[in-house]
Protein backbone atom coordinates (compact mmCIF):
# COMPACT_ATOMS: atom_id res chain seq x y z
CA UNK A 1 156.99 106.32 43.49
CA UNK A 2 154.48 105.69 46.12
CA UNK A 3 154.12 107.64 49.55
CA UNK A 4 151.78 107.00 52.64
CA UNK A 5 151.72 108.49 56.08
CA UNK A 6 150.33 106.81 59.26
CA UNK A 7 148.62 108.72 62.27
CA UNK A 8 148.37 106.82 65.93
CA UNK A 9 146.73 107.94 68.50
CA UNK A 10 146.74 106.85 71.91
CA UNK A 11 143.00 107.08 73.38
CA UNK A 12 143.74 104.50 75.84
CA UNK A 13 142.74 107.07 78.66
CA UNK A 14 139.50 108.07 76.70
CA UNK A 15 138.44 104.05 76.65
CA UNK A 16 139.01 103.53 80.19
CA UNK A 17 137.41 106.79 81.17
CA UNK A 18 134.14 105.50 79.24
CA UNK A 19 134.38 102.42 80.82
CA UNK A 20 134.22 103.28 84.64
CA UNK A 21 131.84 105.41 84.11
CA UNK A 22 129.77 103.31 82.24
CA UNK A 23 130.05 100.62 84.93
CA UNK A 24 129.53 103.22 87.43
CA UNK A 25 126.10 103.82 85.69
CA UNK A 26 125.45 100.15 85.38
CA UNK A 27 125.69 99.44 88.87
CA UNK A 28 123.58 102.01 90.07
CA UNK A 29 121.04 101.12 87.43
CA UNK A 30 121.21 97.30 88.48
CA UNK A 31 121.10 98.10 92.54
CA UNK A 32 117.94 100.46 91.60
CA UNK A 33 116.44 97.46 89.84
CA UNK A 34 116.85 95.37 92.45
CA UNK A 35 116.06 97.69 95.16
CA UNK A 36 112.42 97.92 93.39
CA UNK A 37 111.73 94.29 92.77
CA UNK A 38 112.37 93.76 96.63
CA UNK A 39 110.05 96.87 97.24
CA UNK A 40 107.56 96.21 94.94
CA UNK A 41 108.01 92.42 96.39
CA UNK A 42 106.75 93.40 99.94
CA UNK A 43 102.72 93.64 100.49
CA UNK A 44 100.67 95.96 103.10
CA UNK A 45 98.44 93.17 104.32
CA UNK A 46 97.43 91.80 107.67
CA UNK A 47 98.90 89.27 109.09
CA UNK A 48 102.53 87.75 108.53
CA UNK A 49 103.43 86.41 104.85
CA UNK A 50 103.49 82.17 104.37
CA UNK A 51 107.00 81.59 105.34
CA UNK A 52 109.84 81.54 102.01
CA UNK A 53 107.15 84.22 100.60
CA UNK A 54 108.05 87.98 101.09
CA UNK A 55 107.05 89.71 104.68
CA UNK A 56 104.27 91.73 104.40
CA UNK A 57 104.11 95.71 105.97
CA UNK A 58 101.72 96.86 108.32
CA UNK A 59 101.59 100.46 109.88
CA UNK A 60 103.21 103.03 107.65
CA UNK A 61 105.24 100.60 105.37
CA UNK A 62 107.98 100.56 107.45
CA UNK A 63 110.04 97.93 105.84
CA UNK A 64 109.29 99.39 101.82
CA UNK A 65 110.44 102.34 102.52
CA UNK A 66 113.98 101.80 104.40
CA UNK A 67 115.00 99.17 101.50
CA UNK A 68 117.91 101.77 99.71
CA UNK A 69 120.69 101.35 97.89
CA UNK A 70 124.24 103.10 97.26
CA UNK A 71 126.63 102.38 94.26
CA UNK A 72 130.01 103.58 93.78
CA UNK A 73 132.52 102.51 91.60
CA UNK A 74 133.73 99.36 93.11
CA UNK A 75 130.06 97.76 93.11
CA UNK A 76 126.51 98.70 95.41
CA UNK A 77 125.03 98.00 98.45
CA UNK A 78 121.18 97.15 98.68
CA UNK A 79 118.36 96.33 101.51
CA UNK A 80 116.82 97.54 104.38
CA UNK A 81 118.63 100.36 106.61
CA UNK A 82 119.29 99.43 110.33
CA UNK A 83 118.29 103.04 111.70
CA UNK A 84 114.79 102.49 110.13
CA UNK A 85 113.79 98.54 110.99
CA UNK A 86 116.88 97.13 112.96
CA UNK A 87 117.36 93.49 113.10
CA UNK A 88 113.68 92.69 111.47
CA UNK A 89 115.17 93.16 107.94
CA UNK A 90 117.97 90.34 109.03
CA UNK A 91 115.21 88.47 110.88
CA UNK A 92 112.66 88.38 107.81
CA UNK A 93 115.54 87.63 104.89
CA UNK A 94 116.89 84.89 106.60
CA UNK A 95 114.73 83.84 109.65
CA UNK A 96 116.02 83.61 113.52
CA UNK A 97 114.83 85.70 116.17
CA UNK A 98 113.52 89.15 116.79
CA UNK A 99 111.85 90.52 119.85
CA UNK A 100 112.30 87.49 121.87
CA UNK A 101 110.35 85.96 119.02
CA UNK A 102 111.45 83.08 116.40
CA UNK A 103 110.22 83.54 112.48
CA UNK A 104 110.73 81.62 109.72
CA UNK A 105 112.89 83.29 106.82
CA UNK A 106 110.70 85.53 104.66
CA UNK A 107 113.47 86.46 102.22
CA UNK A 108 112.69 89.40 99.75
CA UNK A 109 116.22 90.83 98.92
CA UNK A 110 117.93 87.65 97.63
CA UNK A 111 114.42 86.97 95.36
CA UNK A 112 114.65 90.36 94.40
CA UNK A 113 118.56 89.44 93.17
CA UNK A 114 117.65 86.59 91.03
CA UNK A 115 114.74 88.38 89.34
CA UNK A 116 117.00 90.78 88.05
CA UNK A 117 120.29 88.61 87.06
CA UNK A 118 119.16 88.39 83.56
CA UNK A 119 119.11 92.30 83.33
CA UNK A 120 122.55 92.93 84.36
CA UNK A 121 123.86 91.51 80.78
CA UNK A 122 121.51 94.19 79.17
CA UNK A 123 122.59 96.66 81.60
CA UNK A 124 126.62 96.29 80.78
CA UNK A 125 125.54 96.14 77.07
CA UNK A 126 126.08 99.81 75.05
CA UNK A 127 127.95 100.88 78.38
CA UNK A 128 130.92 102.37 76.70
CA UNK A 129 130.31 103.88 73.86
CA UNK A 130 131.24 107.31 72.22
């Protein structure tokens, strides 16, 4: 006579515990990414940028240093903050006017996106794990 026993456990919870905090990770770890390619993007130089390149800084970097980011859960939020450079960040990504002035678009965000698409695959990869 032959006997066996089987054991189930439910780790259901465990798995989808790992997994949003895994993404969580991953998206702040693909907005930081991004966040620096746009930075790192933007020159201190005289003079505005050729237009469809990135804008360049003058006095004080301005425009490096209000590009942040925030991730939660549900995804992340990257660019320039309004209380540091306004409209300019709007003005320079996508051209239109600013100060009475018109500019061609300078974009460095969306650039800064596409350089970093292939990452994100990389980034998800090993994200749940025990």
């Amino acid at each position: 006579m032959f006997g066996f026993g089987v054991k189930i456990e439910n780790k259901l919870d465990r798995v989808a515990k790992a997994a949003e905090t895994g993404e969580f990770r991953s998206f702040a770890r693909a907005a930081f990414a991004i966040r620096q390619t746009a930075v790192e993007s933007i020159e201190r130089a005289a003079g505005p940028s050729a237009p469809g390149e990135p804008p360049h800084t003058h006095r004080r970097m301005f425009l490096r240093r209000a590009i942040r980011y925030a991730a939660n859960r549900e995804g992340a939020v990257i660019g320039p903050r309004f209380s540091v450079v306004g409209t300019a960040g709007e003005a320079h990504e996508f051209g239109g006017e600013y100060r009475g002035n018109k500019y061609p678009a300078r974009p460095f965000m969306f650039p800064a996106l596409q350089a970093n698409l292939d990452r994100f695959a990389g980034a998800w990869a090993g994200s749940i794990g025990e």
